[in-house]
C-alpha atoms as a PDB file:
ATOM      1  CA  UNK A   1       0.000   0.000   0.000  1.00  0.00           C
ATOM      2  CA  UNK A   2       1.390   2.981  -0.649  1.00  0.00           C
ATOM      3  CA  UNK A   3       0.416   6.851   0.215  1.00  0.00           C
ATOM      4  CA  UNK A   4      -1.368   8.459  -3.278  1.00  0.00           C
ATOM      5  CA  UNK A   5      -2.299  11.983  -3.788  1.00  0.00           C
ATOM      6  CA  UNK A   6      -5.037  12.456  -6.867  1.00  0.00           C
ATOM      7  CA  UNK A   7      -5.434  15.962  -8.319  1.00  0.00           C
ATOM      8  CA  UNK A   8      -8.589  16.223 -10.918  1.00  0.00           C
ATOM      9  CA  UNK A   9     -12.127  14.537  -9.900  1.00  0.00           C
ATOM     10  CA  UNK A  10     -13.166  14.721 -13.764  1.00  0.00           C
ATOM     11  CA  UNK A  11     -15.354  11.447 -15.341  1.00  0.00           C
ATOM     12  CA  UNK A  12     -11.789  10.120 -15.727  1.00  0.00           C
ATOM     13  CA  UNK A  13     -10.047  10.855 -12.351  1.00  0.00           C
ATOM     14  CA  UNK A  14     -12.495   9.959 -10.141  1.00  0.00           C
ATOM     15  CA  UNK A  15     -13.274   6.363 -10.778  1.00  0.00           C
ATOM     16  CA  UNK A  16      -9.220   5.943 -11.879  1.00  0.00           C
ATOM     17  CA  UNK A  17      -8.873   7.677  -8.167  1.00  0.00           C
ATOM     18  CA  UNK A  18     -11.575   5.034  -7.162  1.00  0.00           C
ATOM     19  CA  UNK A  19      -9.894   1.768  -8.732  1.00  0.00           C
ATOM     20  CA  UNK A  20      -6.481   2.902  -6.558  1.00  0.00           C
ATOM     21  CA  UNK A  21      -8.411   3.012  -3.674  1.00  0.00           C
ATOM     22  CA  UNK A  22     -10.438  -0.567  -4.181  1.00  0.00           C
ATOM     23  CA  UNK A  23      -8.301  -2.395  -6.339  1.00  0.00           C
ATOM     24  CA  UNK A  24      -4.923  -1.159  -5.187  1.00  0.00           C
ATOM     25  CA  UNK A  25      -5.697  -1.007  -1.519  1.00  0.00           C
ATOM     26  CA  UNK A  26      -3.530   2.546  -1.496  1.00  0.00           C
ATOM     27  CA  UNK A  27      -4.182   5.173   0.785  1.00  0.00           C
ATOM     28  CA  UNK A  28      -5.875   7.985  -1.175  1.00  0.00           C
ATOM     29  CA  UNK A  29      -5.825  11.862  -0.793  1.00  0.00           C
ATOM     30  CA  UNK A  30      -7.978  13.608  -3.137  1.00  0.00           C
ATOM     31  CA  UNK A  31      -8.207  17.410  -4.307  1.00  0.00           C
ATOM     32  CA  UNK A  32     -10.857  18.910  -6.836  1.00  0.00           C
ATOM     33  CA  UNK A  33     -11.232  22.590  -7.797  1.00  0.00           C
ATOM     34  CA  UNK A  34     -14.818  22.046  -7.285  1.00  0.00           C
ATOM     35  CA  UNK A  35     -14.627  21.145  -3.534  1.00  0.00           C
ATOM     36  CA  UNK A  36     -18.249  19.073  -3.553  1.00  0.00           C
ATOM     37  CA  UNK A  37     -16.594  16.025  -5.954  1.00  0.00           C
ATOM     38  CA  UNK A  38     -13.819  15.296  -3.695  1.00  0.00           C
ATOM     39  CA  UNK A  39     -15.939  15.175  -0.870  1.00  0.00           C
ATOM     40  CA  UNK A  40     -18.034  12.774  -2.958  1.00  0.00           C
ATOM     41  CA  UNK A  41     -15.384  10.795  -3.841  1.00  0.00           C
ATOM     42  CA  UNK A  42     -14.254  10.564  -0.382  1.00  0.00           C
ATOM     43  CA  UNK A  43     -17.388   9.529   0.819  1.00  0.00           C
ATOM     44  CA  UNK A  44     -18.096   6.977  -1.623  1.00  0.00           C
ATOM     45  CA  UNK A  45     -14.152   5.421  -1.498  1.00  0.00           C
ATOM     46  CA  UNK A  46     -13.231   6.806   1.980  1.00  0.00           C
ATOM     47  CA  UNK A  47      -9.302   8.459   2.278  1.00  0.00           C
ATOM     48  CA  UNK A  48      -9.806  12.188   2.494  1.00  0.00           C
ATOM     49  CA  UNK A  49      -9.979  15.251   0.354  1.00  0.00           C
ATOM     50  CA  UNK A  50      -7.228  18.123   0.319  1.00  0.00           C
ATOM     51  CA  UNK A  51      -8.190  21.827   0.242  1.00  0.00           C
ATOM     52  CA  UNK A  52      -4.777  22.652  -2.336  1.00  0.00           C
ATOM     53  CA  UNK A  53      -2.902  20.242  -4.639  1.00  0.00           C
ATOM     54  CA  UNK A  54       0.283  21.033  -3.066  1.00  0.00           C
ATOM     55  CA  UNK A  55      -1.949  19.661   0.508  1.00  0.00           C
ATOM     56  CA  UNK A  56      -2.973  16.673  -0.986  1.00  0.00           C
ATOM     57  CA  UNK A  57       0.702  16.046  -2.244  1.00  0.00           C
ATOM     58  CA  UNK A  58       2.177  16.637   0.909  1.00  0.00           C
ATOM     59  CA  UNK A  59       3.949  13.220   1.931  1.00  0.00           C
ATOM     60  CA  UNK A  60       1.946  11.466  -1.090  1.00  0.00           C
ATOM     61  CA  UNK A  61       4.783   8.718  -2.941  1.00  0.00           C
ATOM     62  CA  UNK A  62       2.592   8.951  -5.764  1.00  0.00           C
ATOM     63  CA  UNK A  63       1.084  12.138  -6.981  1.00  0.00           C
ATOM     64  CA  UNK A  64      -1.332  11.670  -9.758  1.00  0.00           C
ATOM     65  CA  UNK A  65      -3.168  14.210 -12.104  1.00  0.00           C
ATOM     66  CA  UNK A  66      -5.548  14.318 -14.272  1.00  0.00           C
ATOM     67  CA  UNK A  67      -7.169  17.518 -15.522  1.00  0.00           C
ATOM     68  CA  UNK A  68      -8.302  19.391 -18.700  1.00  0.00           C
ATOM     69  CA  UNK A  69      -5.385  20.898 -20.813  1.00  0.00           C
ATOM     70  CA  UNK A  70      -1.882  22.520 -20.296  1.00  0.00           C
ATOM     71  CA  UNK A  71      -2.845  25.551 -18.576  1.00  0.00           C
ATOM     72  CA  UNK A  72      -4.724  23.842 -15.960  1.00  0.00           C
ATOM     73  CA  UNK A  73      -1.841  21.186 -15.014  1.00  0.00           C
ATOM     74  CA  UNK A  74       0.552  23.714 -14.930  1.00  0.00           C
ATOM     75  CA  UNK A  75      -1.659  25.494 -12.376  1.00  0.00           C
ATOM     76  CA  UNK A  76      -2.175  22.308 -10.183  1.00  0.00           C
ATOM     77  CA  UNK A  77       1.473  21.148  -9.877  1.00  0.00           C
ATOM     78  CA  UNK A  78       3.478  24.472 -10.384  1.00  0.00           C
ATOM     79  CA  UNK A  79       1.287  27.246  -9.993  1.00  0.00           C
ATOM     80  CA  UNK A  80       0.153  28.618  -6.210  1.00  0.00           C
ATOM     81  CA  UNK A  81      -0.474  25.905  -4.021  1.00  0.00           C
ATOM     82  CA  UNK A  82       0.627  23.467  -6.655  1.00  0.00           C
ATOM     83  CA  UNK A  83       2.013  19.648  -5.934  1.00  0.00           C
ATOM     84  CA  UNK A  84       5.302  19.761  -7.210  1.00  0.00           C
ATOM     85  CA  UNK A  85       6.981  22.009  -4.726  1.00  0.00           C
ATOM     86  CA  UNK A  86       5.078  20.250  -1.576  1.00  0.00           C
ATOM     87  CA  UNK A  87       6.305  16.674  -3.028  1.00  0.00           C
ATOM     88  CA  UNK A  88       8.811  14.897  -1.046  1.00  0.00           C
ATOM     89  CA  UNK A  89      12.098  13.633  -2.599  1.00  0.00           C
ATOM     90  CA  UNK A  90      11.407  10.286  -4.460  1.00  0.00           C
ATOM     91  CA  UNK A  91       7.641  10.676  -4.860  1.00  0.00           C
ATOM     92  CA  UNK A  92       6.600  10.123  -8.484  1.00  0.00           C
ATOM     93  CA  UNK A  93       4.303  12.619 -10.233  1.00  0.00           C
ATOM     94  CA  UNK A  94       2.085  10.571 -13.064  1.00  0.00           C
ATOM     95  CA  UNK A  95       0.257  12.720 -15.348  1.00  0.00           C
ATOM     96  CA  UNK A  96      -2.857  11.080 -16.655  1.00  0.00           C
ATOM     97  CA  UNK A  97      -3.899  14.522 -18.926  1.00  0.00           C
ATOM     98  CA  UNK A  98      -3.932  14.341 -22.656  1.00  0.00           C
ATOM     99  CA  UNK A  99      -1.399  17.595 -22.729  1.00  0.00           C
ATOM    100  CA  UNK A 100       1.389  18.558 -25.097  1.00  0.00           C
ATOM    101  CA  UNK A 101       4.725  17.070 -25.125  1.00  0.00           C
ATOM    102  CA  UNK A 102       6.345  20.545 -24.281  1.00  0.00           C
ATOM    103  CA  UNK A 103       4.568  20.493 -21.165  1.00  0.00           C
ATOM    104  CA  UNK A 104       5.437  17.070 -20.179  1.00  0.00           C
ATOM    105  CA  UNK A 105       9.094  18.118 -20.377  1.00  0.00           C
ATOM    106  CA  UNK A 106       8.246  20.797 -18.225  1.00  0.00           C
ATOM    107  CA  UNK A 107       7.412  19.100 -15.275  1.00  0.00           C
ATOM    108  CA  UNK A 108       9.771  16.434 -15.647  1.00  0.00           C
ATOM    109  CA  UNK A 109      12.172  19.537 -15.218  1.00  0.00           C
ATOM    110  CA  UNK A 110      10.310  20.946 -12.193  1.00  0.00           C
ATOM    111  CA  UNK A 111      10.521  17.767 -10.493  1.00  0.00           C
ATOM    112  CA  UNK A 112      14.033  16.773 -11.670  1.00  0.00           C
ATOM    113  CA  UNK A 113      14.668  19.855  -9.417  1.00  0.00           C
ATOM    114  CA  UNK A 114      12.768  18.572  -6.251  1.00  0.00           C
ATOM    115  CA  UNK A 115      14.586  14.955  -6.533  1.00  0.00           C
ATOM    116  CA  UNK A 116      10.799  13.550  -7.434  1.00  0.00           C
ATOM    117  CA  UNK A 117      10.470  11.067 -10.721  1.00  0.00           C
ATOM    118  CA  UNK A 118       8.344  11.906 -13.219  1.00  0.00           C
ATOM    119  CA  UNK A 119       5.625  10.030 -15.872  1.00  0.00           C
ATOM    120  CA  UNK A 120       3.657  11.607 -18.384  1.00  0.00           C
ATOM    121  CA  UNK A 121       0.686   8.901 -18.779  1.00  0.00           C
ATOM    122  CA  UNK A 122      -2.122   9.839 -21.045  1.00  0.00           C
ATOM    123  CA  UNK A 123      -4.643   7.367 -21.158  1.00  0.00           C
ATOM    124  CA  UNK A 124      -7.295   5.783 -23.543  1.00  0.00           C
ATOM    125  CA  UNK A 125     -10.788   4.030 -23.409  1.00  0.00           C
ATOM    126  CA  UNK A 126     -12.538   6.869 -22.163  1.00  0.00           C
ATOM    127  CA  UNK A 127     -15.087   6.883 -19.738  1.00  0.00           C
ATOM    128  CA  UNK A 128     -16.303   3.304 -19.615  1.00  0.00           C
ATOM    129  CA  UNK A 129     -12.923   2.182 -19.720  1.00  0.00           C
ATOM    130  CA  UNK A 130     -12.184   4.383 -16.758  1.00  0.00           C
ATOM    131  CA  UNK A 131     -15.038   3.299 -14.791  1.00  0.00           C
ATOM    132  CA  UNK A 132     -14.456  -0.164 -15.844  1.00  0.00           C
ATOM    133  CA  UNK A 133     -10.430  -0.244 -15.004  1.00  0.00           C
ATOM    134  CA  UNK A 134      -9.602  -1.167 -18.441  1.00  0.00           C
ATOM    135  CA  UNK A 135      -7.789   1.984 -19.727  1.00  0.00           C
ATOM    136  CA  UNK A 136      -4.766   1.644 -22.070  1.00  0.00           C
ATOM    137  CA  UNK A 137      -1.988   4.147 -20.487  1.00  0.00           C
ATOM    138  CA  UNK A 138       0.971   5.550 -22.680  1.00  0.00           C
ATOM    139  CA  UNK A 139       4.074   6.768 -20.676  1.00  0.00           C
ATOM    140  CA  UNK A 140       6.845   8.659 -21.079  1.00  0.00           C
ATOM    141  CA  UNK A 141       9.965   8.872 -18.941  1.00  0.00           C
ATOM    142  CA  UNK A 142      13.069   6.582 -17.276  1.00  0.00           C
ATOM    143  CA  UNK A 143      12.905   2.819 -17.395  1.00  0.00           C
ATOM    144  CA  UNK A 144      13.816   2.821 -13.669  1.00  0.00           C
ATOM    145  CA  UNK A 145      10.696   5.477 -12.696  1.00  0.00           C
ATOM    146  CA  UNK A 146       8.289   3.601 -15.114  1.00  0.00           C
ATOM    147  CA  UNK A 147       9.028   0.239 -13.077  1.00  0.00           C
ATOM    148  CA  UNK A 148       8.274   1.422 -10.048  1.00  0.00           C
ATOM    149  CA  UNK A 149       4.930   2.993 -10.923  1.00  0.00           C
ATOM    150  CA  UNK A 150       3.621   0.980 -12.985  1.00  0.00           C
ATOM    151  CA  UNK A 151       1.985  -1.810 -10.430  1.00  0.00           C
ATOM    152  CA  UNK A 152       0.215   1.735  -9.096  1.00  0.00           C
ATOM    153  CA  UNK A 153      -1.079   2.489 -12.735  1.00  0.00           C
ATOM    154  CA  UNK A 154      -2.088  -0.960 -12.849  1.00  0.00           C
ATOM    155  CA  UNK A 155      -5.239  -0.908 -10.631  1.00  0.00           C
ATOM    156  CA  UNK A 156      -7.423   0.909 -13.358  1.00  0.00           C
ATOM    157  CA  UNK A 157      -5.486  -0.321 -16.794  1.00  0.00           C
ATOM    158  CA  UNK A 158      -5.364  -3.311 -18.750  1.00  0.00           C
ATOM    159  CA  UNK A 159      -2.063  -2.162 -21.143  1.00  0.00           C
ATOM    160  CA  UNK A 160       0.423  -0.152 -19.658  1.00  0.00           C
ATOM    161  CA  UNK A 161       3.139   0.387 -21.522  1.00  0.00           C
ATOM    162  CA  UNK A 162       6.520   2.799 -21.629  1.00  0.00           C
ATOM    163  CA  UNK A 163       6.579   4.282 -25.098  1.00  0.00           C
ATOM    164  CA  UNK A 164      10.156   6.325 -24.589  1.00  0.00           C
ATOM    165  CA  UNK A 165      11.407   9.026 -22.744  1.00  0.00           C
ATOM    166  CA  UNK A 166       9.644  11.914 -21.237  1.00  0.00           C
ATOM    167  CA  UNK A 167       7.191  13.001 -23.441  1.00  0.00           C
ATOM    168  CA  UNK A 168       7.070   9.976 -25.560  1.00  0.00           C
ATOM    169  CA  UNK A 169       2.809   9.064 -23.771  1.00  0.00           C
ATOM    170  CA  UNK A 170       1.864  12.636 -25.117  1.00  0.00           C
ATOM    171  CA  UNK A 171       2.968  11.970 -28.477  1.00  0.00           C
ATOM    172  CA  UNK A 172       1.632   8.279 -28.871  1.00  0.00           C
ATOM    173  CA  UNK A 173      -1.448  10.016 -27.419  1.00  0.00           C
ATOM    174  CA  UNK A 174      -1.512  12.320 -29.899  1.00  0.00           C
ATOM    175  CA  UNK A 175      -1.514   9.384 -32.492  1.00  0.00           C
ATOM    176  CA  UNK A 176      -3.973   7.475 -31.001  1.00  0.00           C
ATOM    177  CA  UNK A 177      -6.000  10.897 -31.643  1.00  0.00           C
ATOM    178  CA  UNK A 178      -4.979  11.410 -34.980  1.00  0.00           C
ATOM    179  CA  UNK A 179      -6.016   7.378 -35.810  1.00  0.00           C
ATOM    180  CA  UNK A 180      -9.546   8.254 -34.073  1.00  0.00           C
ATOM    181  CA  UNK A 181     -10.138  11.087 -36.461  1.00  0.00           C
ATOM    182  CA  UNK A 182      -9.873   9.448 -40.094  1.00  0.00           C
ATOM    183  CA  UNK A 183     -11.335   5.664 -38.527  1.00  0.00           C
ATOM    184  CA  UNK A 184     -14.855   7.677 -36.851  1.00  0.00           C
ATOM    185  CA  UNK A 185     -14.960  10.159 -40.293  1.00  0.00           C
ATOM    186  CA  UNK A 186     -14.650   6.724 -42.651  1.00  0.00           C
ATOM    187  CA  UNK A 187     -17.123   5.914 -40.862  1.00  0.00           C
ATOM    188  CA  UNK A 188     -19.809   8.611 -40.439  1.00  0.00           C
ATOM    189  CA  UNK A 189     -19.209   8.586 -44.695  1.00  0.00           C
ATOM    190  CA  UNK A 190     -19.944   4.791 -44.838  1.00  0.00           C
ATOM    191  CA  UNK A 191     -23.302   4.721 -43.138  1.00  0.00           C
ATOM    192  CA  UNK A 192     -23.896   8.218 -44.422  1.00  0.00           C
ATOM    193  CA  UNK A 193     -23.483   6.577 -47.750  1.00  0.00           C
ATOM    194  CA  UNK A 194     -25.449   3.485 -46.750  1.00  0.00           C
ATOM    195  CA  UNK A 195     -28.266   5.333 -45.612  1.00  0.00           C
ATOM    196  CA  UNK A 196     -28.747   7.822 -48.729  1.00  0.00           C
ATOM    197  CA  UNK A 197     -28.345   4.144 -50.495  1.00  0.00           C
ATOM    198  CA  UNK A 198     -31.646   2.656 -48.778  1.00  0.00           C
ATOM    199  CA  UNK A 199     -29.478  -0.250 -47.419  1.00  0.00           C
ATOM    200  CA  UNK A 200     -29.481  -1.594 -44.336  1.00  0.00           C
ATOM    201  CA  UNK A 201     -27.202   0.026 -42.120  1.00  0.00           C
ATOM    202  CA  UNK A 202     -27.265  -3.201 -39.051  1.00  0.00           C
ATOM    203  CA  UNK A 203     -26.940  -5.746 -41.906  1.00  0.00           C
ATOM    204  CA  UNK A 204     -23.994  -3.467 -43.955  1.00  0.00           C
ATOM    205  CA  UNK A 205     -22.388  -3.474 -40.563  1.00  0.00           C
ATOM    206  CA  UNK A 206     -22.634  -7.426 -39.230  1.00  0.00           C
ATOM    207  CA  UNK A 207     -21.201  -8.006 -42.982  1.00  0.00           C
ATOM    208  CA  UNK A 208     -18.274  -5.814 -42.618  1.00  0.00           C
ATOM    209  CA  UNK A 209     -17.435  -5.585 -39.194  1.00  0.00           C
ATOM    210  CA  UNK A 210     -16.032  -9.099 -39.809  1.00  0.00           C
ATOM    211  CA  UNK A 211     -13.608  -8.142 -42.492  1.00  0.00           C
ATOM    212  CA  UNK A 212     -10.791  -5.309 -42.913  1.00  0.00           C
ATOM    213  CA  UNK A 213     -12.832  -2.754 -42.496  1.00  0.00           C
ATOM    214  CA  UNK A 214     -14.121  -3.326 -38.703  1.00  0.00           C
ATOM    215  CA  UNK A 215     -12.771  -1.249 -35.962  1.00  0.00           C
ATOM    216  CA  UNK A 216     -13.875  -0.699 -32.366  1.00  0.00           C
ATOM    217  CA  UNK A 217     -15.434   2.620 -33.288  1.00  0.00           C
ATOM    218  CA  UNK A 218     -17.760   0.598 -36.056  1.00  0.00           C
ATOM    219  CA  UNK A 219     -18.157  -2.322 -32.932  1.00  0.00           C
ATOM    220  CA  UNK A 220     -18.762  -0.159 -30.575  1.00  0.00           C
ATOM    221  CA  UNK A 221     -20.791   2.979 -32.248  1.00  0.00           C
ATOM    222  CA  UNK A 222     -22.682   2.196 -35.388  1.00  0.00           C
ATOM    223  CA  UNK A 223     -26.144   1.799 -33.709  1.00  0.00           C
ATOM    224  CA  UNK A 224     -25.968   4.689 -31.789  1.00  0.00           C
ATOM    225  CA  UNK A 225     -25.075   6.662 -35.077  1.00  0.00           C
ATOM    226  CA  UNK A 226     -27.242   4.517 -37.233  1.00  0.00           C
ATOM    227  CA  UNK A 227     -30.144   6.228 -34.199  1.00  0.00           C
ATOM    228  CA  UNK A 228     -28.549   9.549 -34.370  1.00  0.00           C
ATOM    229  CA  UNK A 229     -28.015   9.870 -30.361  1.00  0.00           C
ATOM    230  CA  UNK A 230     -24.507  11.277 -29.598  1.00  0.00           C
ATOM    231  CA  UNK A 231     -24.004  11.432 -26.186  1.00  0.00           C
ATOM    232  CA  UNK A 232     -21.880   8.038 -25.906  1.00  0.00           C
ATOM    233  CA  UNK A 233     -18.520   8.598 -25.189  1.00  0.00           C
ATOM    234  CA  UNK A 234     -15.761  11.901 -25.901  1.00  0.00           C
ATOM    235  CA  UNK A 235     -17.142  14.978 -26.365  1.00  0.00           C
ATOM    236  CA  UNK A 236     -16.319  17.344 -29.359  1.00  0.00           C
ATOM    237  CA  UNK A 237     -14.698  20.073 -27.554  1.00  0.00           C
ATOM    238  CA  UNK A 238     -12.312  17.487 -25.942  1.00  0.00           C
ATOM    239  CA  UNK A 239     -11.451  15.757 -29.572  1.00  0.00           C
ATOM    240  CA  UNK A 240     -10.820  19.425 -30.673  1.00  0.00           C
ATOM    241  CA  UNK A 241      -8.893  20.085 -27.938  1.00  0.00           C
ATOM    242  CA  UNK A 242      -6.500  17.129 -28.307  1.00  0.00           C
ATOM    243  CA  UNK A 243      -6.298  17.785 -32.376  1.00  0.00           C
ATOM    244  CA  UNK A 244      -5.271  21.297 -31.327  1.00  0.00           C
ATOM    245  CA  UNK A 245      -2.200  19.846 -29.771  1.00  0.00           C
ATOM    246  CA  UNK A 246      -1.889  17.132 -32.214  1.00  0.00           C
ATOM    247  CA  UNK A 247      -1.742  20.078 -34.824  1.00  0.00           C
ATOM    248  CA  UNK A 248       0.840  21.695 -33.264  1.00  0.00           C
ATOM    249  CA  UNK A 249       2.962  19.297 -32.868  1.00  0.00           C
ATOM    250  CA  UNK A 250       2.821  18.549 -36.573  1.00  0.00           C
ATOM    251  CA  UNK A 251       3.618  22.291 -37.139  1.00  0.00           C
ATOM    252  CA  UNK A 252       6.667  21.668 -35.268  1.00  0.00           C
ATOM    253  CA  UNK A 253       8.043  18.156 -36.066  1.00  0.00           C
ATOM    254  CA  UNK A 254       7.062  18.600 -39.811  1.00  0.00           C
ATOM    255  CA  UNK A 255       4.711  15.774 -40.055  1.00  0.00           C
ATOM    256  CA  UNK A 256       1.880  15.862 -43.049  1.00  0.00           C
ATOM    257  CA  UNK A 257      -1.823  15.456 -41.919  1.00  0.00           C
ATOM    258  CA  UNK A 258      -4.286  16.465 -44.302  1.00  0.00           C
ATOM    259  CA  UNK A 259      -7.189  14.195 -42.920  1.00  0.00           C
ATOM    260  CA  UNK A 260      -6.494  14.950 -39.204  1.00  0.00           C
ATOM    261  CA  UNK A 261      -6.273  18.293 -40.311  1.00  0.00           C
ATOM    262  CA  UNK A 262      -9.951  18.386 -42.066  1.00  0.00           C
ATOM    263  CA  UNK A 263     -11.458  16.329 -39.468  1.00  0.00           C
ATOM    264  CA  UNK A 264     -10.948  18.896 -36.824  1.00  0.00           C
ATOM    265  CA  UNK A 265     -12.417  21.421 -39.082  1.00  0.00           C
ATOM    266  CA  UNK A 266     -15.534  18.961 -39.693  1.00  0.00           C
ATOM    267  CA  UNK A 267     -15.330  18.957 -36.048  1.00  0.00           C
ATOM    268  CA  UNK A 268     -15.641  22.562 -36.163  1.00  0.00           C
ATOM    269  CA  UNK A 269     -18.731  22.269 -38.237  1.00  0.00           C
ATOM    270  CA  UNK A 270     -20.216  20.489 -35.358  1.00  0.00           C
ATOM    271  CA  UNK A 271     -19.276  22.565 -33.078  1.00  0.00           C
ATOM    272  CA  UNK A 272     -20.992  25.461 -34.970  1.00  0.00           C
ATOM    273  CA  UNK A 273     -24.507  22.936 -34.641  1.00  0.00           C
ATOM    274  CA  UNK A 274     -24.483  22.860 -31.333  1.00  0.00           C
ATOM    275  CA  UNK A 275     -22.609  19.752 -30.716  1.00  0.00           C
ATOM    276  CA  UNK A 276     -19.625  20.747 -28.256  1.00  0.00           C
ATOM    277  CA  UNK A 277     -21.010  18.016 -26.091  1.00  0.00           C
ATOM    278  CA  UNK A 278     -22.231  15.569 -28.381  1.00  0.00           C
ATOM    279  CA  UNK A 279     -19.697  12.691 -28.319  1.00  0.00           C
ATOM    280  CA  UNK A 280     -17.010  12.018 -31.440  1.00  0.00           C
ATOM    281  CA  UNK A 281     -19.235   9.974 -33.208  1.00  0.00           C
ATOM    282  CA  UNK A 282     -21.533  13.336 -34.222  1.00  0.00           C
ATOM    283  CA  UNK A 283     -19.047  13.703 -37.338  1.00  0.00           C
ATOM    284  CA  UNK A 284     -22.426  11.608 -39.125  1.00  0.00           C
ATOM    285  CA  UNK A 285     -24.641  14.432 -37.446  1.00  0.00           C
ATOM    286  CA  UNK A 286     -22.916  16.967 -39.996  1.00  0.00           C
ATOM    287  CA  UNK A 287     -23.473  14.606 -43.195  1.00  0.00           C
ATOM    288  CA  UNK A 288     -27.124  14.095 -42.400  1.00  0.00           C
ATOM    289  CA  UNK A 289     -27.924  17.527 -41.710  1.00  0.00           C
ATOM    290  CA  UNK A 290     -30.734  18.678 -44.204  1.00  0.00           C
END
């Protein structure tokens, strides 16, 4: 058992926080910027909740976070009150945010400085795979840090692997991402096409979810596309978010990506409908509009 800080109550964090506290047996500190979900958390999974992050990291041997974007880890490990100056020499700080690469390097320089390891660990599987302890996490940093927190990560993934060095799980992230985008528009255009077709979409999809052309997305979301209900899984701001960063990091590294490229402005489009929230799948919502 060992002494766990976890910083970001979202869908994600709190039943990840919630599998370290069952499955792991670890002793679990908690901090939310909305007060009311850690105290939630700590009444449905027992530990305690933290009125800082830099209080909740205090003592912690493993700090984890897990909040929206760049800005907002940077204020919960390095801003006021943040973890990473309140962590104790040898703690690990794993970093379950999809976030840039740059950032990633960041901290593993900020806690370099404190004598504290350091993990970037983006996840994916999304909700149900976080309630479900079945996430796949991607991590960046030392062989030597990875080994040691890796039985931690454990208790809410099924693949856990070390992709490189520090910033490494922010770029395979951001090609898991990029992989989403062209699989979900192929196929929003496939039953788009089946539909204006007159076929039928459930017996075009048993056919060819069986051959090349299956994929979890087609598995997992064809009837509730085939129904028109998108509010399944990721939301649209979040994919655009992550594409922004994927983006980027093309900008910089010189990669090509026309289709990830036009995907996030179809995303866009969707946006512009009134689908922040609607989950990824709502790329058919913007081929069937009338």
């Amino acid at each position: 058992m060992a002494k766990v800080a976890f910083i970001g109550m979202g869908v994600m964090g709190y039943p990840m926080a919630g599998h370290l506290a069952v499955k792991g047996g670890h002793d679990i500190t908690v901090y939310n910027r909305t007060a009311a979900k850690a105290d939630a958390w700590v009444k449905q999974y027992g530990g305690k909740s933290a009125p800082t992050p830099a209080a909740a990291a205090e003592g912690a041997d493993f700090v984890f976070t897990c909040v929206g974007n760049d800005d907002d880890l940077r204020s919960v490990t390095i801003g006021e009150d943040g973890a990473i100056p309140a962590m104790k020499s040898g703690a690990i700080l794993i970093d379950n945010t999809t976030a840039s690469a740059e950032v990633a390097r960041e901290l593993f320089a900020a806690t370099k400085e404190k004598g504290c390891g350091f993990i970037d660990a983006p996840v994916s599987g999304g909700q149900a795979g976080a309630e479900n302890g079945v996430l796949t996490v991607m991590c960046g940093g030392d062989e030597a840090t990875f080994d040691k927190a890796k039985p931690v990560i454990d208790a809410y993934a099924r693949m856990v692997g070390l992709m490189g060095a520090v910033g490494s799980g922010q770029l395979t992230k951001m090609i898991n991402q990029i992989c989403i985008a062209g699989v979900v528009q192929g196929l929003a255009e496939g039953i788009h096409f089946g539909k204006q077709a007159g076929l039928d979409i459930e017996k075009v999809i048993e056919v060819i979810s069986k051959g090349a052309a299956g994929s979890w997305q087609m598995e997992n979301r064809h009837k509730t596309m085939n129904a028109g209900k998108y509010d399944f899984g990721f939301a649209v701001d979040w994919m655009r978010k992550d594409l922004d960063i994927v983006l980027t990091e093309a900008r910089r590294n010189g990669a090509k990506l026309p289709v990830t490229a036009l995907v996030d402005q179809f995303y866009g489009d969707v946006q512009a409908m009134g689908g922040k929230r609607w989950d990824t799948s709502s790329l058919l919502a913007r081929l069937d509009r009338k």
